[in-house]
N, C-alpha and C. Protein backbone atom coordinates (compact mmCIF):
# COMPACT_ATOMS: atom_id res chain seq x y z
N UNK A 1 15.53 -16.97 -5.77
CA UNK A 1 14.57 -17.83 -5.08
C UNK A 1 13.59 -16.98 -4.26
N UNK A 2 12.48 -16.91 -4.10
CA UNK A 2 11.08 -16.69 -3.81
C UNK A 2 11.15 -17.02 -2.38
N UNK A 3 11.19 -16.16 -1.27
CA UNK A 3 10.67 -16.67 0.28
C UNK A 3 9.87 -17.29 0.26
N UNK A 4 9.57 -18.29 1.45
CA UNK A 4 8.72 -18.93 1.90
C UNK A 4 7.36 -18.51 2.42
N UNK A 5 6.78 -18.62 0.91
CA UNK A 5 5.16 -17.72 1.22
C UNK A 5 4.23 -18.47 2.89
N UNK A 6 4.17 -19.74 3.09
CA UNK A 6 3.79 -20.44 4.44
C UNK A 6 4.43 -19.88 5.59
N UNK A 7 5.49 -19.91 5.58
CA UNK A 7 6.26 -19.44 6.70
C UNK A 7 6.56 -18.11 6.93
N UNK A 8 6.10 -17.48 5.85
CA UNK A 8 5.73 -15.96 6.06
C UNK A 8 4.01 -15.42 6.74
N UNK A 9 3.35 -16.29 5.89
CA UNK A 9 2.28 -16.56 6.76
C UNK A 9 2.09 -16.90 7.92
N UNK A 10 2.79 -18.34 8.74
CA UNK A 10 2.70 -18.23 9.97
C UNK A 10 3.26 -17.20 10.69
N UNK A 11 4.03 -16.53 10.51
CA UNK A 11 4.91 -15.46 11.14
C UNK A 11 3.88 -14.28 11.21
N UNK A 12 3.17 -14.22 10.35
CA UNK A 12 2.53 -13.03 10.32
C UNK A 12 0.88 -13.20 10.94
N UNK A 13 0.69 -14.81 11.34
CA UNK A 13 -0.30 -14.64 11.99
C UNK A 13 -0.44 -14.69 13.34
N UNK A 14 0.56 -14.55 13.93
CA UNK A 14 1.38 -14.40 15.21
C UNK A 14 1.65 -13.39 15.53
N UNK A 15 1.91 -12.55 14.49
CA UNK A 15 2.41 -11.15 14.85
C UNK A 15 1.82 -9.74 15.07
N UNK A 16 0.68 -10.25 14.45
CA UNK A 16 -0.35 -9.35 13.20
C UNK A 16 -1.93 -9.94 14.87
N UNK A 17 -2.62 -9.03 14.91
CA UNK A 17 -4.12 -9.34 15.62
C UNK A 17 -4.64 -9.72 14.63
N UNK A 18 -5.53 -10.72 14.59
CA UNK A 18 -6.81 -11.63 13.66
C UNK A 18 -7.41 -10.37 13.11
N UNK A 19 -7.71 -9.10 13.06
CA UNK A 19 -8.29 -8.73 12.29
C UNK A 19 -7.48 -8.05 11.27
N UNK A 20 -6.32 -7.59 11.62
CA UNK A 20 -5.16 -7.32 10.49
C UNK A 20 -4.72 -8.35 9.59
N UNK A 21 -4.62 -9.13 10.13
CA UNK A 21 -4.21 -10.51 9.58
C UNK A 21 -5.00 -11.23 8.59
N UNK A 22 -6.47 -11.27 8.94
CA UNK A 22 -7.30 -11.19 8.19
C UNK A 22 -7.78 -9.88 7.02
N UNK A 23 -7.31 -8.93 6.80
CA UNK A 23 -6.98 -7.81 6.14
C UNK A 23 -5.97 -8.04 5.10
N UNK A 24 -4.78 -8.66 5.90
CA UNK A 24 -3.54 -8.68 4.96
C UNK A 24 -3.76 -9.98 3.60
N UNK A 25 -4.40 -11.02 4.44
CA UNK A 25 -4.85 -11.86 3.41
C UNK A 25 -6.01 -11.30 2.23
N UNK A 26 -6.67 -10.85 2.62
CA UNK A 26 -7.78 -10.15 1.87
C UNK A 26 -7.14 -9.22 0.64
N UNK A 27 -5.96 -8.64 1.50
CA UNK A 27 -5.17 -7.64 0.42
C UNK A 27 -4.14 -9.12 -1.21
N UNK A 28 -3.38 -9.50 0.03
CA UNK A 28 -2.91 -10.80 -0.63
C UNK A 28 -3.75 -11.39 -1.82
N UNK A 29 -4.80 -11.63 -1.93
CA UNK A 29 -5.78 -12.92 -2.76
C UNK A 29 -6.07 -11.70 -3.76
N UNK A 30 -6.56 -10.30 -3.13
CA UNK A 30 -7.04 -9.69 -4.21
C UNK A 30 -5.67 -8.74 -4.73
N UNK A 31 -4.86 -8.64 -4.39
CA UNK A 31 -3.97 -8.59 -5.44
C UNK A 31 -2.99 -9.50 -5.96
N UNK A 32 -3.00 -10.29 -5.96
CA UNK A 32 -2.71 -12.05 -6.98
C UNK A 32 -3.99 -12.20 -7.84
N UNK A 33 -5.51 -11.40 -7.82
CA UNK A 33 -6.45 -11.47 -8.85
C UNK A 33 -6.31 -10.00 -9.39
N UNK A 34 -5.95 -9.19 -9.17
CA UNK A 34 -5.36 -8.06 -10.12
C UNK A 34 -4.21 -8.06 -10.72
N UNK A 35 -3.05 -8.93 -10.35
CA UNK A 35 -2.22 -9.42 -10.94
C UNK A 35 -2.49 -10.70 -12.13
N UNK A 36 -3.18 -11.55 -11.72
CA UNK A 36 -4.07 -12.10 -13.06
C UNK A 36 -4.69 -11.20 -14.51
N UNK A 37 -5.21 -10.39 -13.79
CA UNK A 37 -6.21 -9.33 -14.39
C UNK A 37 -5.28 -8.48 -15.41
N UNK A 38 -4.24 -7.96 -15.10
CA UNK A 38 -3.22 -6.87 -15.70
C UNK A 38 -1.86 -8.13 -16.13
N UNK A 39 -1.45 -9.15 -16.41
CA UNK A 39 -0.40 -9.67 -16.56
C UNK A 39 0.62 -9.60 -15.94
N UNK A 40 0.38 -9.93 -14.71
CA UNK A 40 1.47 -9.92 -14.10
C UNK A 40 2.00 -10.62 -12.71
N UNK A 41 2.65 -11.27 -12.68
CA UNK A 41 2.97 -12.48 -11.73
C UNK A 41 2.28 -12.59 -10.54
N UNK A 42 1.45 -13.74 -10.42
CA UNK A 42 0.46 -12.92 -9.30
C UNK A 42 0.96 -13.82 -8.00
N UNK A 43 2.27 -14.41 -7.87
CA UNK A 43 2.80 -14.49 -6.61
C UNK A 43 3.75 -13.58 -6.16
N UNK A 44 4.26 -12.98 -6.88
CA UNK A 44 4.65 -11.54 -6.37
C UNK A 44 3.80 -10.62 -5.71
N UNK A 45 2.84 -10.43 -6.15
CA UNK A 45 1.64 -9.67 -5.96
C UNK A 45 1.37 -10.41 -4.92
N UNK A 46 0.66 -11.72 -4.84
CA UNK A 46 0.42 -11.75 -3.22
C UNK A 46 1.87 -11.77 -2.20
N UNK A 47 2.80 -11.94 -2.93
CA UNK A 47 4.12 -11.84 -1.62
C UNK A 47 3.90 -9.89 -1.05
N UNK A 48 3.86 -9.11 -2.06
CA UNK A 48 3.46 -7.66 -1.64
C UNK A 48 2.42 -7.67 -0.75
N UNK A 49 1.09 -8.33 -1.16
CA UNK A 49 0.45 -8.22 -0.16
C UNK A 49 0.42 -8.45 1.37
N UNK A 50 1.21 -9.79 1.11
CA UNK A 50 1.51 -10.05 2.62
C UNK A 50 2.08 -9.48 3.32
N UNK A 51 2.65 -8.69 2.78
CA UNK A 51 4.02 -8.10 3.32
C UNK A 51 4.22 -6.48 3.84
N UNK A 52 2.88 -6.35 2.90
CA UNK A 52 2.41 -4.88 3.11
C UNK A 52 2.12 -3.68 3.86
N UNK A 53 1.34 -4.64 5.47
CA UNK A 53 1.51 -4.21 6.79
C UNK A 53 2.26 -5.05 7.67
N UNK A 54 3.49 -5.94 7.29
CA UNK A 54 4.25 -6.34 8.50
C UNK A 54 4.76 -5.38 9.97
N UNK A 55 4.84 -4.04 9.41
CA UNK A 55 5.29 -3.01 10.84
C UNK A 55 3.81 -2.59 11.06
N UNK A 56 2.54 -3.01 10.64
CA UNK A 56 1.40 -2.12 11.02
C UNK A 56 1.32 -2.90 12.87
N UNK A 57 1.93 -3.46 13.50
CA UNK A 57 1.42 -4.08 14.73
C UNK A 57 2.07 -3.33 15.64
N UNK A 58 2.87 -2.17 15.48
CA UNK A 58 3.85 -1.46 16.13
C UNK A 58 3.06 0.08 16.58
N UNK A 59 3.37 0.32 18.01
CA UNK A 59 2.22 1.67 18.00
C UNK A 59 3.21 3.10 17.57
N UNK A 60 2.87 4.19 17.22
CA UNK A 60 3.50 5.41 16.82
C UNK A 60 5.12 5.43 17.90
N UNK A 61 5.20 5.71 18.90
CA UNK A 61 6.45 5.44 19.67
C UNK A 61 7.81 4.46 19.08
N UNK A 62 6.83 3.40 18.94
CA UNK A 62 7.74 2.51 18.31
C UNK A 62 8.00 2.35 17.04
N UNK A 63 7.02 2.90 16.15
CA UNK A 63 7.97 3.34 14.73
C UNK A 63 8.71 4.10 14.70
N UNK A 64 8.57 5.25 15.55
CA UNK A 64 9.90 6.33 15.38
C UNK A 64 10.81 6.05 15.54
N UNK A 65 11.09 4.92 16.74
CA UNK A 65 12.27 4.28 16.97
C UNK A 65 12.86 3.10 16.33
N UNK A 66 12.12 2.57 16.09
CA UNK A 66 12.39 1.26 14.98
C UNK A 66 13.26 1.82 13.67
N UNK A 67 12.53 3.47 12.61
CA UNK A 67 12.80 3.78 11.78
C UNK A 67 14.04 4.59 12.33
N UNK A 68 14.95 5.15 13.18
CA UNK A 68 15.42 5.65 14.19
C UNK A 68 16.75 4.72 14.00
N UNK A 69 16.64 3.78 14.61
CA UNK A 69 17.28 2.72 14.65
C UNK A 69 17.99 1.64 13.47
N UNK A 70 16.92 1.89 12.61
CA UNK A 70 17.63 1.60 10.92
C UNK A 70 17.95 2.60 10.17
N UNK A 71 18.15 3.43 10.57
CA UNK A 71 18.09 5.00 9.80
C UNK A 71 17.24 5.15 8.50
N UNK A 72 16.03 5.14 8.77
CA UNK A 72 14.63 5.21 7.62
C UNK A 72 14.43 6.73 8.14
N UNK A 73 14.91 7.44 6.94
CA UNK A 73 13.91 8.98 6.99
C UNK A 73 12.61 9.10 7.20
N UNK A 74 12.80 9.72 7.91
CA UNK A 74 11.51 10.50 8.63
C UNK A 74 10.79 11.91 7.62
N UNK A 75 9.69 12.42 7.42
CA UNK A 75 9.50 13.51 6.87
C UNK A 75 8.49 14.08 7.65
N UNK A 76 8.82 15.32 7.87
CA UNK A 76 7.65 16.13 8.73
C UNK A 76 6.33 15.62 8.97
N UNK A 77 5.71 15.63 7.85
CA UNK A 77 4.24 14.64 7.69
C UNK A 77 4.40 12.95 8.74
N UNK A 78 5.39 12.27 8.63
CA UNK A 78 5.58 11.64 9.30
C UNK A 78 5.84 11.44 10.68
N UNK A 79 6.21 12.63 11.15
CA UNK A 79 6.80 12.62 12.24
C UNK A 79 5.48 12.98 13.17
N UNK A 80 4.70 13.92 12.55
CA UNK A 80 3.04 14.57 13.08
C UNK A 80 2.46 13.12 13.19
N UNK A 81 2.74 12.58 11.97
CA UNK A 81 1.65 11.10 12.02
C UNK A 81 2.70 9.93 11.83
N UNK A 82 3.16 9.74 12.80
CA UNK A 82 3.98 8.61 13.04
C UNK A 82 3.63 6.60 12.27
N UNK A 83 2.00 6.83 12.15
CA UNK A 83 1.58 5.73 11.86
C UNK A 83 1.88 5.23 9.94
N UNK A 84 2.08 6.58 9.63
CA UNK A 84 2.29 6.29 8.02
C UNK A 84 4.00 5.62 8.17
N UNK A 85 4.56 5.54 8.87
CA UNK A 85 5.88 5.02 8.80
C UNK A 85 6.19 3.19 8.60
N UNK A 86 4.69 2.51 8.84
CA UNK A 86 4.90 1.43 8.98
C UNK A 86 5.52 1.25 7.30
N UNK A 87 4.62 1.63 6.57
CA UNK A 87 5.05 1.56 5.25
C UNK A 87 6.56 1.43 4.78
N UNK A 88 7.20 2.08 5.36
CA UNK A 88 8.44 2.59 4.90
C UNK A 88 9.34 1.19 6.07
N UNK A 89 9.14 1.08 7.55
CA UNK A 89 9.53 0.27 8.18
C UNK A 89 9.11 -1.31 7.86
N UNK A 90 8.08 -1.22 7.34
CA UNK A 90 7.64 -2.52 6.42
C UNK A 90 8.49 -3.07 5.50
N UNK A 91 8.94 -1.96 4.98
CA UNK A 91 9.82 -2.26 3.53
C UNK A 91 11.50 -3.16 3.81
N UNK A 92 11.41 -1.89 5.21
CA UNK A 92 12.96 -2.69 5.55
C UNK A 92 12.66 -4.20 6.40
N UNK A 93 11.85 -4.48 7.22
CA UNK A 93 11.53 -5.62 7.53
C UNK A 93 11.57 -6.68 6.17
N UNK A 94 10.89 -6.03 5.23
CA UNK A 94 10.56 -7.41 4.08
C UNK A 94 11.77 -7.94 3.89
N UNK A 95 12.61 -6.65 3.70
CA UNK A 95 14.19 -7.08 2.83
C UNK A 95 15.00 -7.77 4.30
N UNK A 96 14.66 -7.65 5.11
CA UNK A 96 15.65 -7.91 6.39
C UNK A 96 15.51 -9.12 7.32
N UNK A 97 14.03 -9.29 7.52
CA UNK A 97 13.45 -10.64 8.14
C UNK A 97 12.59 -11.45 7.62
N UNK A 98 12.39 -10.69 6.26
CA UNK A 98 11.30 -12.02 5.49
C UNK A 98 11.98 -12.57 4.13
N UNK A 99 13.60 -11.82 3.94
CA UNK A 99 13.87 -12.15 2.61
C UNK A 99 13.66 -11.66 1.62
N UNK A 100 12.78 -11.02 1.69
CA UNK A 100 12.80 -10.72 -0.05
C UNK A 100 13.62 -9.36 -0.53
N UNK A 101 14.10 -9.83 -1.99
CA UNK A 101 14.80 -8.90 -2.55
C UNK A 101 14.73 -8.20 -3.76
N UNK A 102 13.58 -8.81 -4.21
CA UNK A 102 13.33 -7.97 -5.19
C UNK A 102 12.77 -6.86 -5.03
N UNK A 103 13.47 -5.56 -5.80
CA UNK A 103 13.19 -4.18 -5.34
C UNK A 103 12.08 -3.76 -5.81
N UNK A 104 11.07 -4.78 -6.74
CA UNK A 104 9.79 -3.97 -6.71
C UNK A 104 8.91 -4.37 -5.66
N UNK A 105 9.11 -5.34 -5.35
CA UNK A 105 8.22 -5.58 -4.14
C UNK A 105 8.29 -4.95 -3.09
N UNK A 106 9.26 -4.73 -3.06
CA UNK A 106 9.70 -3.57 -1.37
C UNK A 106 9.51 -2.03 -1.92
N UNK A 107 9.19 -1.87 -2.85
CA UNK A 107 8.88 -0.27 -3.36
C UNK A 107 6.98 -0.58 -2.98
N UNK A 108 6.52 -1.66 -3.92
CA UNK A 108 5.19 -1.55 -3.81
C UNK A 108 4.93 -1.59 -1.76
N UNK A 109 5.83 -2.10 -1.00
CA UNK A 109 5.22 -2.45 0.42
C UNK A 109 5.59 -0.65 0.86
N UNK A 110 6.48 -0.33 0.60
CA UNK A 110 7.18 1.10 0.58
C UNK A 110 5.85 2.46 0.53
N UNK A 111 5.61 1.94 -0.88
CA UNK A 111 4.32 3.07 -1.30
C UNK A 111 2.93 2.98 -1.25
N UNK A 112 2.67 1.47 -0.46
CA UNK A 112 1.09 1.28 -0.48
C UNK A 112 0.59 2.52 0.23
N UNK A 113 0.74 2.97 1.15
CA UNK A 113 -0.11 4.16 1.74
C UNK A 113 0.23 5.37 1.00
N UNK A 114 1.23 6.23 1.01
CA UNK A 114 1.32 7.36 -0.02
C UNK A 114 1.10 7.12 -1.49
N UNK A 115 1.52 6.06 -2.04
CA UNK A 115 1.41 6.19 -3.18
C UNK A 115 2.68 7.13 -3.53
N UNK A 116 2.76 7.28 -4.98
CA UNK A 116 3.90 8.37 -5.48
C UNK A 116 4.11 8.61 -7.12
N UNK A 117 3.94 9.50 -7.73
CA UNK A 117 4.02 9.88 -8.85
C UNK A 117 4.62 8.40 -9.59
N UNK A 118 4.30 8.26 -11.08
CA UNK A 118 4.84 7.48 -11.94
C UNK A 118 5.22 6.00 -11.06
N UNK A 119 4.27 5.31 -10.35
CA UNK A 119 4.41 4.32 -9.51
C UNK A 119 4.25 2.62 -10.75
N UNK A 120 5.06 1.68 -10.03
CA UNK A 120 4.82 0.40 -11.16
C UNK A 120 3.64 -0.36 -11.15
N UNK A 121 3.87 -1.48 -12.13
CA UNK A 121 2.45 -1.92 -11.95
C UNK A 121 2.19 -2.61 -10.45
N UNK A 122 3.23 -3.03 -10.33
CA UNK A 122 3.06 -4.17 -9.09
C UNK A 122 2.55 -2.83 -7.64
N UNK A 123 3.10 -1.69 -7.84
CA UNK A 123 2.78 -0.67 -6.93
C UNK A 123 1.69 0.10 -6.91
N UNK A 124 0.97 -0.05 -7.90
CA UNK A 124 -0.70 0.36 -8.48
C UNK A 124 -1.58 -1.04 -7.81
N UNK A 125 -1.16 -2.15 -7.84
CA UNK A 125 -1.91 -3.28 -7.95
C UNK A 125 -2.05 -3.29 -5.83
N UNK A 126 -0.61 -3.08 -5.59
CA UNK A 126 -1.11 -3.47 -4.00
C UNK A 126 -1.67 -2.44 -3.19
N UNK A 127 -1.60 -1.12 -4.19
CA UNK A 127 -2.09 0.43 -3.38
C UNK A 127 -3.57 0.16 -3.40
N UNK A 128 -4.04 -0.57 -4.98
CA UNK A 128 -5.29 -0.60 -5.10
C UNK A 128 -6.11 -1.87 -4.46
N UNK A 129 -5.21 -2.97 -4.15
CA UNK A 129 -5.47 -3.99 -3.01
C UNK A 129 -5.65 -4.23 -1.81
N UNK A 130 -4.86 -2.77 -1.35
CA UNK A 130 -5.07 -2.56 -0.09
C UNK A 130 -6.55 -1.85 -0.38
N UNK A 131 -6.86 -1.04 -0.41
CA UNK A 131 -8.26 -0.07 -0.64
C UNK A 131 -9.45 -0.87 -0.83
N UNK A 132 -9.36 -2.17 -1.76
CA UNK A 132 -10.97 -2.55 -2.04
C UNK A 132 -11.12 -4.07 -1.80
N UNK A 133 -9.90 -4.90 -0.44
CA UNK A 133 -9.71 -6.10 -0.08
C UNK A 133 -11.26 -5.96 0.27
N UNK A 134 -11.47 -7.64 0.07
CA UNK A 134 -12.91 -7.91 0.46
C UNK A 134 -13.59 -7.59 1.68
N UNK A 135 -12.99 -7.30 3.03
CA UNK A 135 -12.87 -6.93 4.23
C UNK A 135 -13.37 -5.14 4.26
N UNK A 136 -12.79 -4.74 3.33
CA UNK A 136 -12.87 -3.18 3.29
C UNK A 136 -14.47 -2.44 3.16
N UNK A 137 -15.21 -1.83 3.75
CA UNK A 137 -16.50 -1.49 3.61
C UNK A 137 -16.81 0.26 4.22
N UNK A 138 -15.24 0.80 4.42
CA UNK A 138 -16.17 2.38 5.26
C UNK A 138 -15.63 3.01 3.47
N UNK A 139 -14.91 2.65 2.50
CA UNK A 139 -14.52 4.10 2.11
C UNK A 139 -15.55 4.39 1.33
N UNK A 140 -15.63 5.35 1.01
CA UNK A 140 -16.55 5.66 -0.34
C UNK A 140 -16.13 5.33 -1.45
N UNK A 141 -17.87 5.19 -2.12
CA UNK A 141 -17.56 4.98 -3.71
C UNK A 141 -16.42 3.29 -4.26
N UNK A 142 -16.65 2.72 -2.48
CA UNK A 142 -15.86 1.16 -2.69
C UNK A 142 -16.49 0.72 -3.99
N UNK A 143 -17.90 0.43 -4.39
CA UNK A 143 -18.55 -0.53 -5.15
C UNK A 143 -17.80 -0.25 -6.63
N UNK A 144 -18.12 1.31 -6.86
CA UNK A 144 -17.56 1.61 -7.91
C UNK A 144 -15.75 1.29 -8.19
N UNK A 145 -15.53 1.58 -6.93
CA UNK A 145 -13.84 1.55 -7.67
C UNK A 145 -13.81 0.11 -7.45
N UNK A 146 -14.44 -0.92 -7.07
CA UNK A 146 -14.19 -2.17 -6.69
C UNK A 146 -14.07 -2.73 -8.50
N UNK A 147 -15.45 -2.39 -9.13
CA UNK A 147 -15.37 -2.44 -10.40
C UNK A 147 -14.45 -2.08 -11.48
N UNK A 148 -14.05 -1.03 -11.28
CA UNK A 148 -13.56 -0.29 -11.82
C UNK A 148 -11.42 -0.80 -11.78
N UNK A 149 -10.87 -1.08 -10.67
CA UNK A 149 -10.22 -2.02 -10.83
C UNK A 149 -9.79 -3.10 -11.66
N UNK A 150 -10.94 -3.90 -12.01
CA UNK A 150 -10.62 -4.79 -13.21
C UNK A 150 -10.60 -4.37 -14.57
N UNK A 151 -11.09 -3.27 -14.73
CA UNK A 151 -11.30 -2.07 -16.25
C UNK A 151 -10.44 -1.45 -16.42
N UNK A 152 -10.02 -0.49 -15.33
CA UNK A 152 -8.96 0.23 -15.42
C UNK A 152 -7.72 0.61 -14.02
N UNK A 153 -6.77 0.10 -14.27
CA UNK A 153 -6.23 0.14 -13.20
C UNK A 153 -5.89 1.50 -12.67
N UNK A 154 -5.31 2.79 -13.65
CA UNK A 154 -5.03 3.85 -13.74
C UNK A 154 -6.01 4.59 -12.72
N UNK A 155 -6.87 4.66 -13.26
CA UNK A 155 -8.49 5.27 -13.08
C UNK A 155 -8.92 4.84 -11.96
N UNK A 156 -8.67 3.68 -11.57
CA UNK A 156 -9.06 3.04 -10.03
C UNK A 156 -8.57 3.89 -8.99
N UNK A 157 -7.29 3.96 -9.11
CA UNK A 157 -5.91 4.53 -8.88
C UNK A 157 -6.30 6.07 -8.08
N UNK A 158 -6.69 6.63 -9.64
CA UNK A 158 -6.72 7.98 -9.68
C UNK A 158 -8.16 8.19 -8.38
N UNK A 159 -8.90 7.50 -8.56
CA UNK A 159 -10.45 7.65 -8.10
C UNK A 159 -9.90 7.68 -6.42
N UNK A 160 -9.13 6.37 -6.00
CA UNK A 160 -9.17 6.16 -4.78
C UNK A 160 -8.11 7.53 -4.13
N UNK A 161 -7.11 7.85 -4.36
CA UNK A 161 -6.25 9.24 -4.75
C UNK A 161 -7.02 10.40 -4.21
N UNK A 162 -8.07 10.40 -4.96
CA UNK A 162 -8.99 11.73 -4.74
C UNK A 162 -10.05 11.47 -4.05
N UNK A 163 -10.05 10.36 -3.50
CA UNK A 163 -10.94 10.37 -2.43
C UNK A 163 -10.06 10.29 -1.30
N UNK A 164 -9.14 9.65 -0.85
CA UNK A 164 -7.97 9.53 0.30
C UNK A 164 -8.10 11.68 0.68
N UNK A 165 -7.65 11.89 -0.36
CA UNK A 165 -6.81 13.35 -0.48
C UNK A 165 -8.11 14.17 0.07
N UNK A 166 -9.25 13.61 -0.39
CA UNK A 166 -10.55 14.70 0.21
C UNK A 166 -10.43 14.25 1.89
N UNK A 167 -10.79 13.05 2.17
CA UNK A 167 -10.87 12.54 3.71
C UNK A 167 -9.80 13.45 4.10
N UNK A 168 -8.34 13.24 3.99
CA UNK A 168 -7.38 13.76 4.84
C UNK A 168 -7.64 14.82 5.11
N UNK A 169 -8.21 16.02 4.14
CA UNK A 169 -8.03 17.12 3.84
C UNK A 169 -9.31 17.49 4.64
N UNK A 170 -10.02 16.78 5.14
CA UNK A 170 -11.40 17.19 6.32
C UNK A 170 -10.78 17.04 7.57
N UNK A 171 -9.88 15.82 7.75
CA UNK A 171 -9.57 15.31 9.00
C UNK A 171 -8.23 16.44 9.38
N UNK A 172 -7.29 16.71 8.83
CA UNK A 172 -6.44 17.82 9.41
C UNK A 172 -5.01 18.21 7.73
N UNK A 173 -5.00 19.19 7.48
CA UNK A 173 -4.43 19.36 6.17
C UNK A 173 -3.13 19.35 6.81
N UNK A 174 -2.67 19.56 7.91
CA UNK A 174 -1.02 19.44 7.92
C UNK A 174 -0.12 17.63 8.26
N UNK A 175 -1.01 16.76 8.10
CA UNK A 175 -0.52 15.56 8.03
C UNK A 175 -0.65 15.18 6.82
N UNK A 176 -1.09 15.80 5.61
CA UNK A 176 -1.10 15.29 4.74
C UNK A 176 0.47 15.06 4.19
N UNK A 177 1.15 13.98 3.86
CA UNK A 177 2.15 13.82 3.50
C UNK A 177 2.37 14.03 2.25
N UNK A 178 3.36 14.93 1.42
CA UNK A 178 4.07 15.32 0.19
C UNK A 178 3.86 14.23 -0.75
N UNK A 179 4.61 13.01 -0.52
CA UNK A 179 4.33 12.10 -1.20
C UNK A 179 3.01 12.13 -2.00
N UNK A 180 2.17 12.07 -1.24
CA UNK A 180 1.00 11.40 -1.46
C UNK A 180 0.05 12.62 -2.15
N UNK A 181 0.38 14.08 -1.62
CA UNK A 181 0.36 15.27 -3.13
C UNK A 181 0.42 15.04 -3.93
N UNK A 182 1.82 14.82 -4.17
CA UNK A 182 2.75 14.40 -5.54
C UNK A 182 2.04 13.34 -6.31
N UNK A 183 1.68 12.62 -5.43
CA UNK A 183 1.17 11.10 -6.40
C UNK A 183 -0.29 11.91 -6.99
N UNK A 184 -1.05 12.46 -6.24
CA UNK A 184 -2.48 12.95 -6.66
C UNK A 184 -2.41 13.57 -7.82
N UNK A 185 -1.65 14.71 -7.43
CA UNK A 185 -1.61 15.74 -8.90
C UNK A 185 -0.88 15.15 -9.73
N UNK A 186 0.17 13.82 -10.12
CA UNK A 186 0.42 13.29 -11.01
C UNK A 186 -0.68 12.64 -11.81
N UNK A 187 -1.27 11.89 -11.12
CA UNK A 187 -2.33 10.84 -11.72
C UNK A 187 -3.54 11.52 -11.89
N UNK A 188 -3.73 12.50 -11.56
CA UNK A 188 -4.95 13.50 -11.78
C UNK A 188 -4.40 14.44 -13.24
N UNK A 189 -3.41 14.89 -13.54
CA UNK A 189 -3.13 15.10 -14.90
C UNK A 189 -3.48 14.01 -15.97
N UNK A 190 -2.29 12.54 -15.48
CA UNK A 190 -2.54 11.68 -16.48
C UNK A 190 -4.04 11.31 -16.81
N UNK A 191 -4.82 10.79 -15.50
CA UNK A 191 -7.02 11.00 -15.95
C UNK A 191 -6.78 11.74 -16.96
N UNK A 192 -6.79 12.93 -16.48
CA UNK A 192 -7.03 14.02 -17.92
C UNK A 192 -6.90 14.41 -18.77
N UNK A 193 -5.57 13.87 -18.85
CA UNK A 193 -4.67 13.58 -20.41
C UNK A 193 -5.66 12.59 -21.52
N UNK A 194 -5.49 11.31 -20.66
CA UNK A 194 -6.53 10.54 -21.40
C UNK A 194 -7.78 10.58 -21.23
N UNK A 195 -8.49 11.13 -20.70
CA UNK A 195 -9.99 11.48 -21.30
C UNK A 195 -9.70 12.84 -21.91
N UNK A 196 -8.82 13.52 -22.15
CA UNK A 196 -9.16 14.34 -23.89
C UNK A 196 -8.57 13.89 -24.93
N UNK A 197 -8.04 12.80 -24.41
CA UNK A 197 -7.42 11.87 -26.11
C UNK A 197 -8.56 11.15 -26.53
């Protein structure tokens, strides 16, 4: 049985400031229309979405301790940047106070910010939902990957990847988290695999 998508909603608009909240829905709608788009259940997809930043309302202090407290590993990169943890503290919230149990959904709430090598569809769909929700307007090259999304999910993927990985890599190279390496130079082979096939 499927949590209570309403009552996850009110919970989260209580919990969440109006402009996150308004974010999370944005993520929600447009990935339940990329889940249309690619075949694939698109109330799952918006349950990921919703669900995606439930620990984002928590400041750095209190993720360490929250993740601390449930015993959620920590990784160096994390510990410098405490804020990538909501992800991971998100995940255990979904399974713990919102119900849900299906393990792809809590992988996709898991990996929306790093991302990670050989990721599923449902975990491509909310990485790339989070990035080009209708709300979203500083990153670069939005218009294009906004498009590009409904064409190719891979490639969307890969595009937003290598643009994340350039920003970080201006803003300070030792927070860049492993994970999110790993995911780059994976999906930056596969691009290239298939454009020489």
């Amino acid at each position: 049985m499927r949590p209570d998508r309403l009552a996850i909603k009110e919970k989260l608009r209580h919990k969440l400031g109006i402009g996150r909240f308004e974010h999370t829905m944005g993520v929600a709608y447009t990935a339940a229309c990329l889940a249309m788009r690619y075949d694939y259940d698109p109330e799952d997809a918006e349950l990921g979405g919703l669900l995606h930043d439930c620990a984002k309302q928590y400041d750095n202090a209190t993720l360490l301790k929250k993740c601390e407290k449930y015993h959620i590993p920590i990784s160096d990169a994390e510990h410098k940047n405490p804020s990538l943890l909501h992800a991971k503290l998100g995940a255990y919230l979904a399974e713990h106070k919102y119900d849900v149990e299906d393990p792809e959904i809590l992988n996709a709430i898991r990996y929306h910010t790093t991302g990670r090598p050989g990721m599923s569809l449902l975990e491509k769909i909310i990485y790339v939902a989070d990035y080009i929700e209708p709300r979203r307007y500083k990153a670069p090259n939005l218009g294009k990957i906004r498009r590009l999304a409904f064409v190719d999910l891979d490639q969307a993927l890969y595009e937003i990847m290598n643009d994340t990985l350039e920003y970080l890599k201006e803003s300070s190279e030792s927070s860049i988290d492993e994970t999110t390496k790993a995911a780059c130079a994976y999906y930056k082979e596969q691009y290239e695999n298939s454009r020489n096939h």
